[in-house]
Protein backbone atom coordinates (compact mmCIF):
# COMPACT_ATOMS: atom_id res chain seq x y z
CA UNK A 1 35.02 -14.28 16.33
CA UNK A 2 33.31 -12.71 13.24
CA UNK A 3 32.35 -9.23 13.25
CA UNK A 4 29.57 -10.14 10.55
CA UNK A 5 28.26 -13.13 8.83
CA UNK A 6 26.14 -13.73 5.80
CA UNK A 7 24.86 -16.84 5.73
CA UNK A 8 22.94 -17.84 2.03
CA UNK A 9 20.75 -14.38 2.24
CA UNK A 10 19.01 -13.08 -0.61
CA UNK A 11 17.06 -9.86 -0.97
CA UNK A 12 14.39 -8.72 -3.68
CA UNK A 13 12.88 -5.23 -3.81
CA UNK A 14 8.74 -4.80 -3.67
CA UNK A 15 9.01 -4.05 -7.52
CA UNK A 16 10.30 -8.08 -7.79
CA UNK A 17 14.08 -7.21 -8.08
CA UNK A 18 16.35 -9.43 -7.08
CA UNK A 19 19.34 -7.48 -5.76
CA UNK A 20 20.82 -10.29 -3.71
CA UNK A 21 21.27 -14.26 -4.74
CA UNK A 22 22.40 -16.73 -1.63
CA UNK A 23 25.11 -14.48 -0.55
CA UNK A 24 27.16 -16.39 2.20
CA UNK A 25 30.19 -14.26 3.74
CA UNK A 26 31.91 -14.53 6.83
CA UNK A 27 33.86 -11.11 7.82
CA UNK A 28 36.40 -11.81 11.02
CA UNK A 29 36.55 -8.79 13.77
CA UNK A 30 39.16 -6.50 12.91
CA UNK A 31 39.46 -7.43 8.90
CA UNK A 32 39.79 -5.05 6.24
CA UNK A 33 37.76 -5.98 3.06
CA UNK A 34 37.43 -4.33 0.13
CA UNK A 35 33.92 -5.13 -1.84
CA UNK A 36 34.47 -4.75 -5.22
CA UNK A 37 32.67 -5.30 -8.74
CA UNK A 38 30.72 -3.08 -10.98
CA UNK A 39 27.24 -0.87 -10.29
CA UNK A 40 23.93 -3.71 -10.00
CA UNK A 41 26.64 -6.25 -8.41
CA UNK A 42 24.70 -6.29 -5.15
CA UNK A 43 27.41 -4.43 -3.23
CA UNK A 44 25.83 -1.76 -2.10
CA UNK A 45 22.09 -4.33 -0.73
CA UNK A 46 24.71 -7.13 0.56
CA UNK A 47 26.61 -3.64 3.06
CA UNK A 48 22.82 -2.58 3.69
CA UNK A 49 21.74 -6.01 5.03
CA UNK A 50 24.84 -5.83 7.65
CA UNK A 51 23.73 -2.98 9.70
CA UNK A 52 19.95 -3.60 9.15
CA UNK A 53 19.24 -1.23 6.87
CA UNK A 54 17.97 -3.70 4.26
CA UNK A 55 16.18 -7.30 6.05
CA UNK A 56 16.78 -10.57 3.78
CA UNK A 57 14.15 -12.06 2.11
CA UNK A 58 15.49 -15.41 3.18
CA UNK A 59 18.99 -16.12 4.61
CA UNK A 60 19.72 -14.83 8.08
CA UNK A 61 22.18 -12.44 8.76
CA UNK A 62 24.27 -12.50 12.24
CA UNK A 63 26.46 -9.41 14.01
CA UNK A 64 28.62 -10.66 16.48
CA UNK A 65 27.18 -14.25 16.41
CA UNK A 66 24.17 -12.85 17.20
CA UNK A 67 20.66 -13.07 14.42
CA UNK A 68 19.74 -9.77 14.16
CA UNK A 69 16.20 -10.55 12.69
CA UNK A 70 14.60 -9.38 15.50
CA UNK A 71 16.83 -6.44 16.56
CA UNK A 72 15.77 -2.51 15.14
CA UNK A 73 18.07 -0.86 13.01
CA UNK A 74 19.03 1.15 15.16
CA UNK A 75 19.88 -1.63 17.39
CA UNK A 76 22.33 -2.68 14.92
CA UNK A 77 23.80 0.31 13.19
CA UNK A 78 25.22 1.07 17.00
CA UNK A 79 27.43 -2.29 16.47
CA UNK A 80 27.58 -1.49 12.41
CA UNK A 81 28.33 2.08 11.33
CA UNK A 82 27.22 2.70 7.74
CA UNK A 83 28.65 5.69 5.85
CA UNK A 84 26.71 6.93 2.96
CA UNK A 85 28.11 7.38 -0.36
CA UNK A 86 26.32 10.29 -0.23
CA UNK A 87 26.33 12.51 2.64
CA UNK A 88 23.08 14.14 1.98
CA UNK A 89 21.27 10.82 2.80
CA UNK A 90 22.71 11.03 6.29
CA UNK A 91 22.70 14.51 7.37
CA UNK A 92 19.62 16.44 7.93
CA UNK A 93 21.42 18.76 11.32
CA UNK A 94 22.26 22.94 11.03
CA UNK A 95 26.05 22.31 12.38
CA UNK A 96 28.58 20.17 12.09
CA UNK A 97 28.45 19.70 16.08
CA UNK A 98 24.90 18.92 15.99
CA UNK A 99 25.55 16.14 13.12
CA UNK A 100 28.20 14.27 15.23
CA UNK A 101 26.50 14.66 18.61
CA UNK A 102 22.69 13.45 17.52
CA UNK A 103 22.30 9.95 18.29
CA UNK A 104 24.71 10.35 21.27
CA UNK A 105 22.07 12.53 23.01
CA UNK A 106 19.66 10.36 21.92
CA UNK A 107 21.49 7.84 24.25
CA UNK A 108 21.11 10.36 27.15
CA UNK A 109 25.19 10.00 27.16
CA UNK A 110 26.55 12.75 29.53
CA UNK A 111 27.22 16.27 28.20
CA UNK A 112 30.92 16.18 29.07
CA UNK A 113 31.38 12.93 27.46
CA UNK A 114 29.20 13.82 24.04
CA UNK A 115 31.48 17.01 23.85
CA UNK A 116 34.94 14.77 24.54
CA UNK A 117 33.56 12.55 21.53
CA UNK A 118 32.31 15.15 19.13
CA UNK A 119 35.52 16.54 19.30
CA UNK A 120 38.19 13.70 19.45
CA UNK A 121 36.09 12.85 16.03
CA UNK A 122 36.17 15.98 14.66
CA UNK A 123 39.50 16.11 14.81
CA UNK A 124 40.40 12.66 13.57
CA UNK A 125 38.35 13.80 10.74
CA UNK A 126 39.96 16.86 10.44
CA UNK A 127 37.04 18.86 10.46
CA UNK A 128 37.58 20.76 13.79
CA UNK A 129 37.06 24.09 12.26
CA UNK A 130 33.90 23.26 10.73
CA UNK A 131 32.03 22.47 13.87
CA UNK A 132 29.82 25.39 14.41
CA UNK A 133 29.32 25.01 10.15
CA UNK A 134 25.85 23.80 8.99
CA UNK A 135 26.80 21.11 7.01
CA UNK A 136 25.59 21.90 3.63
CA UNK A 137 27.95 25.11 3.49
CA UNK A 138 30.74 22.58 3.41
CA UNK A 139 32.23 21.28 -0.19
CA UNK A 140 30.95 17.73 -0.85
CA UNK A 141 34.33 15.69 0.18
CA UNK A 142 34.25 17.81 3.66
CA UNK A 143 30.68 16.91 4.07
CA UNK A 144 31.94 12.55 3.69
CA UNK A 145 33.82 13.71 6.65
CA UNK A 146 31.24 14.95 8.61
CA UNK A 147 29.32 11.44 7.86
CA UNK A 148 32.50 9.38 8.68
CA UNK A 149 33.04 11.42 11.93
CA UNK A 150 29.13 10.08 13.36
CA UNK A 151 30.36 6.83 13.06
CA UNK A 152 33.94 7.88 14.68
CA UNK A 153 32.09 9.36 17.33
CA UNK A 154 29.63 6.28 17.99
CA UNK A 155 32.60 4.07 18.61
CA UNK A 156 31.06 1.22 16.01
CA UNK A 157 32.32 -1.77 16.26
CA UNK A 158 32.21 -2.33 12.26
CA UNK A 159 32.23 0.56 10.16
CA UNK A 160 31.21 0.21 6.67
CA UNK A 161 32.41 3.06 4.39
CA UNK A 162 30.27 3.02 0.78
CA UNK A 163 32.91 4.69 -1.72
CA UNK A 164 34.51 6.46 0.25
CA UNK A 165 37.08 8.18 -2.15
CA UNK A 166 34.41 9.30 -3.90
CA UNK A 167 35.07 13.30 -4.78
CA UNK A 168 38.00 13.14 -2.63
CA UNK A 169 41.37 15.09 -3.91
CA UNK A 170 44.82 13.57 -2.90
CA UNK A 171 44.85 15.19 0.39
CA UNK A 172 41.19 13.95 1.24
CA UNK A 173 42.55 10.33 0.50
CA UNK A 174 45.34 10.99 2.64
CA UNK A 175 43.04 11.98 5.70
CA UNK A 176 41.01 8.52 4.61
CA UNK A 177 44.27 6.46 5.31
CA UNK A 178 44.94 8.18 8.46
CA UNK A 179 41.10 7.21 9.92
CA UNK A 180 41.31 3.68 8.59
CA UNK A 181 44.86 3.61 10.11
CA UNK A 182 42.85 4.93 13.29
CA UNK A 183 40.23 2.48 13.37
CA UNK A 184 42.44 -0.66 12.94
CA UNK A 185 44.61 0.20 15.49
CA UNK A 186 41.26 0.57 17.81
CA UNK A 187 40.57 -2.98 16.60
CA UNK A 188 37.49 -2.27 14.62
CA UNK A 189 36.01 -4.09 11.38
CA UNK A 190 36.31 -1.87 8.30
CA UNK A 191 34.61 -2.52 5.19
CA UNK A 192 34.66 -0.88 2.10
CA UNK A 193 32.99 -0.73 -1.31
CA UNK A 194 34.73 0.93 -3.72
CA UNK A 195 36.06 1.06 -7.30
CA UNK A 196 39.07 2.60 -6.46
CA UNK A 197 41.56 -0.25 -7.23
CA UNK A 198 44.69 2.01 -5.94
CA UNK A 199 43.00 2.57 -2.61
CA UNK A 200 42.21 -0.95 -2.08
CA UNK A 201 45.85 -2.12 -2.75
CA UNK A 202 46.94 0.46 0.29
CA UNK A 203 44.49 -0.23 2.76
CA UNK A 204 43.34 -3.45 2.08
CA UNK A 205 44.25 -7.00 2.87
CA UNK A 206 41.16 -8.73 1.88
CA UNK A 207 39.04 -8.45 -1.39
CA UNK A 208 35.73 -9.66 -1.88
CA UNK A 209 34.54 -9.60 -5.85
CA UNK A 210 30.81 -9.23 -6.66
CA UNK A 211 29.18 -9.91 -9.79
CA UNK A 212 25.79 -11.46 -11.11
CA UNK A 213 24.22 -10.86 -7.49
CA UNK A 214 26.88 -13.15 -5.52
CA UNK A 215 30.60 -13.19 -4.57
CA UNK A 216 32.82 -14.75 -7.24
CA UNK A 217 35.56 -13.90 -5.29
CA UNK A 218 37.44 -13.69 -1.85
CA UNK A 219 41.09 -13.97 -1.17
CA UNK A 220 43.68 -11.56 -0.59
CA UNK A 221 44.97 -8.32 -2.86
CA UNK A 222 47.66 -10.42 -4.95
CA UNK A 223 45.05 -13.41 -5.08
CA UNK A 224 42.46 -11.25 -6.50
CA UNK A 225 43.79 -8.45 -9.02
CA UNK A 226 46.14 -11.74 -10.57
CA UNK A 227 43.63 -13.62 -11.50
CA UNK A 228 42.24 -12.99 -14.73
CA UNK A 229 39.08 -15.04 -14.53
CA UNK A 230 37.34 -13.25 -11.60
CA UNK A 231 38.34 -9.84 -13.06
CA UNK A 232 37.16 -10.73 -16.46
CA UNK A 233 34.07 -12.04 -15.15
CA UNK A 234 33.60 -8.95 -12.94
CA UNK A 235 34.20 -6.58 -15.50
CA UNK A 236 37.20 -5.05 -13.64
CA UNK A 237 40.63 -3.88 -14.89
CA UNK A 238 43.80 -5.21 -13.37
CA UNK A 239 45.22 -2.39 -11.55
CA UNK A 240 47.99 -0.18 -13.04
CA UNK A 241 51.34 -1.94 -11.10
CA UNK A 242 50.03 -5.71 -11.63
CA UNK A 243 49.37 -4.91 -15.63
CA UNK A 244 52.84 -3.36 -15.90
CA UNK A 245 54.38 -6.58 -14.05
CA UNK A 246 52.35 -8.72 -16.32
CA UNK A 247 53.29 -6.67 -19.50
CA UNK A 248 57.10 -7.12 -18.67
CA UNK A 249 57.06 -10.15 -17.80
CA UNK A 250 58.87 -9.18 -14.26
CA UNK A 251 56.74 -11.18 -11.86
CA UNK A 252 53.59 -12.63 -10.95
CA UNK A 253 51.36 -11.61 -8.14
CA UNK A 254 52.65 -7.90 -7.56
CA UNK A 255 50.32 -5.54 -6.60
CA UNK A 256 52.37 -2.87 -4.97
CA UNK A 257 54.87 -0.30 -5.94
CA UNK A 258 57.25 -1.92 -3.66
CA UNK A 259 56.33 -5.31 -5.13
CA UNK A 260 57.02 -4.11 -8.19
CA UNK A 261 60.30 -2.16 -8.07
CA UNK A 262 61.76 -5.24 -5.58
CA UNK A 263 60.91 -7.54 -8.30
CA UNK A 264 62.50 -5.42 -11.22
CA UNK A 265 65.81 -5.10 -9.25
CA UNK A 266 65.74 -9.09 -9.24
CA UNK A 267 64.71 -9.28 -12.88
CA UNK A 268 67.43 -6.61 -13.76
């Protein structure tokens, strides 16, 4: 069954601007896929039109088999969790508490069970301590926490995380991997746009590759950063391990650090 499904949608802005060309993607449920390709790609408008954010100007746009045309966003960002690049578009509450537990009392969800999910996704977000924080007192990587930990705490069925990595230090990517790792073993959708090549490669299995409005690309992480057409075309460097590989000559297709020093112990 697919999670989400784009089937030849296009969007244009009131100013005329076509952000969107006859995008057609099909995203199974419980994928990982990495959106990748350079700012004015049309990753950011193709994520926006999944949750309902953004409505096609032609094309239609299905969650769960379903058309959403004539659902409210709302409707659909409670199957499709959306998190911000930036976390000051999403959070507008005086604590951290209040931030996480908004749209579940807007649900009229019981008290005991809005506290039991506030909390279980504070602390997969690590962010316990900051509960009774407003928001805005928190550095900016805490704060992508706070965003991530609404969607945690809505139990989405897709989560869409919009560069996530984003003003993150090594131990904020590290709490990333252990959320993702979270979410996939709850069977969830994750979807990512990103330009972090080296986070892809770790937590991804799929990569989709924007440019000029429209995929160029889908296939898997060795499938995509090997070949040189696509990431030429994109505008996007071949990550550090595969350009090593390719520079000495010790394999095709590697990716990984374990790819890599597997294949150089054969090559040796």
């Amino acid at each position: 069954m697919y999670s989400v499904q784009l089937d030849n949608v296009s969007f244009s802005y009131p100013n005329g601007l076509k952000a969107v060309e006859n995008v057609s993607l099909n995203i199974k449920k419980g994928e990982k896929v990495a959106i990748i390709g350079q700012n004015g790609a049309g990753k950011t408008t193709t994520v926006k039109l999944m949750n309902g954010l953004l409505r096609p100007s032609s094309g239609t746009v299905y969650v769960n088999g379903e058309d959403i045309k004539d659902k409210t966003t709302a409707t659909v960002s409670k199957k499709v969790g959306y998190v911000f690049q930036n976390p000051g578009d999403q959070i507008f509450n005086n604590t951290v508490y209040n931030e996480i537990a908004y749209a579940l009392k807007r649900e009229k969800l019981p008290e005991k069970e809005i506290d039991e999910r506030v909390r279980q996704a504070a602390k997969i977000c690590h962010i316990e301590e900051f509960l009774n924080t407003n928001p805005y007192n928190l550095p900016f990587g805490v704060r992508k926490f706070v965003t991530i930990g609404i969607v945690v705490a809505n139990d989405c069925e897709t989560v869409i995380l919009d560069e996530p990595t984003a003003g993150q230090d090594l131990l904020g990517i590290s709490w990333l991997e252990d959320i993702i790792h979270y979410l996939e073993e709850k069977g969830k959708t994750i979807i990512t746009i990103t330009h972090d090549m080296e986070f892809v490669i770790d937590n991804f299995e799929r990569v989709v590759v924007m440019a000029h409005k429209n995929v160029i690309g889908d296939g898997t992480i060795n499938e995509i950063f090997w070949n040189n057409d696509i990431l030429e075309e994109a505008a996007i460097r071949q990550p550090v391990i595969a350009e090593l590989s390719r520079r000495l000559g010790v394999g095709s297709n590697i990716v990984t650090i374990d790819e890599f020093v597997e294949s150089l112990a054969k090559y040796r």
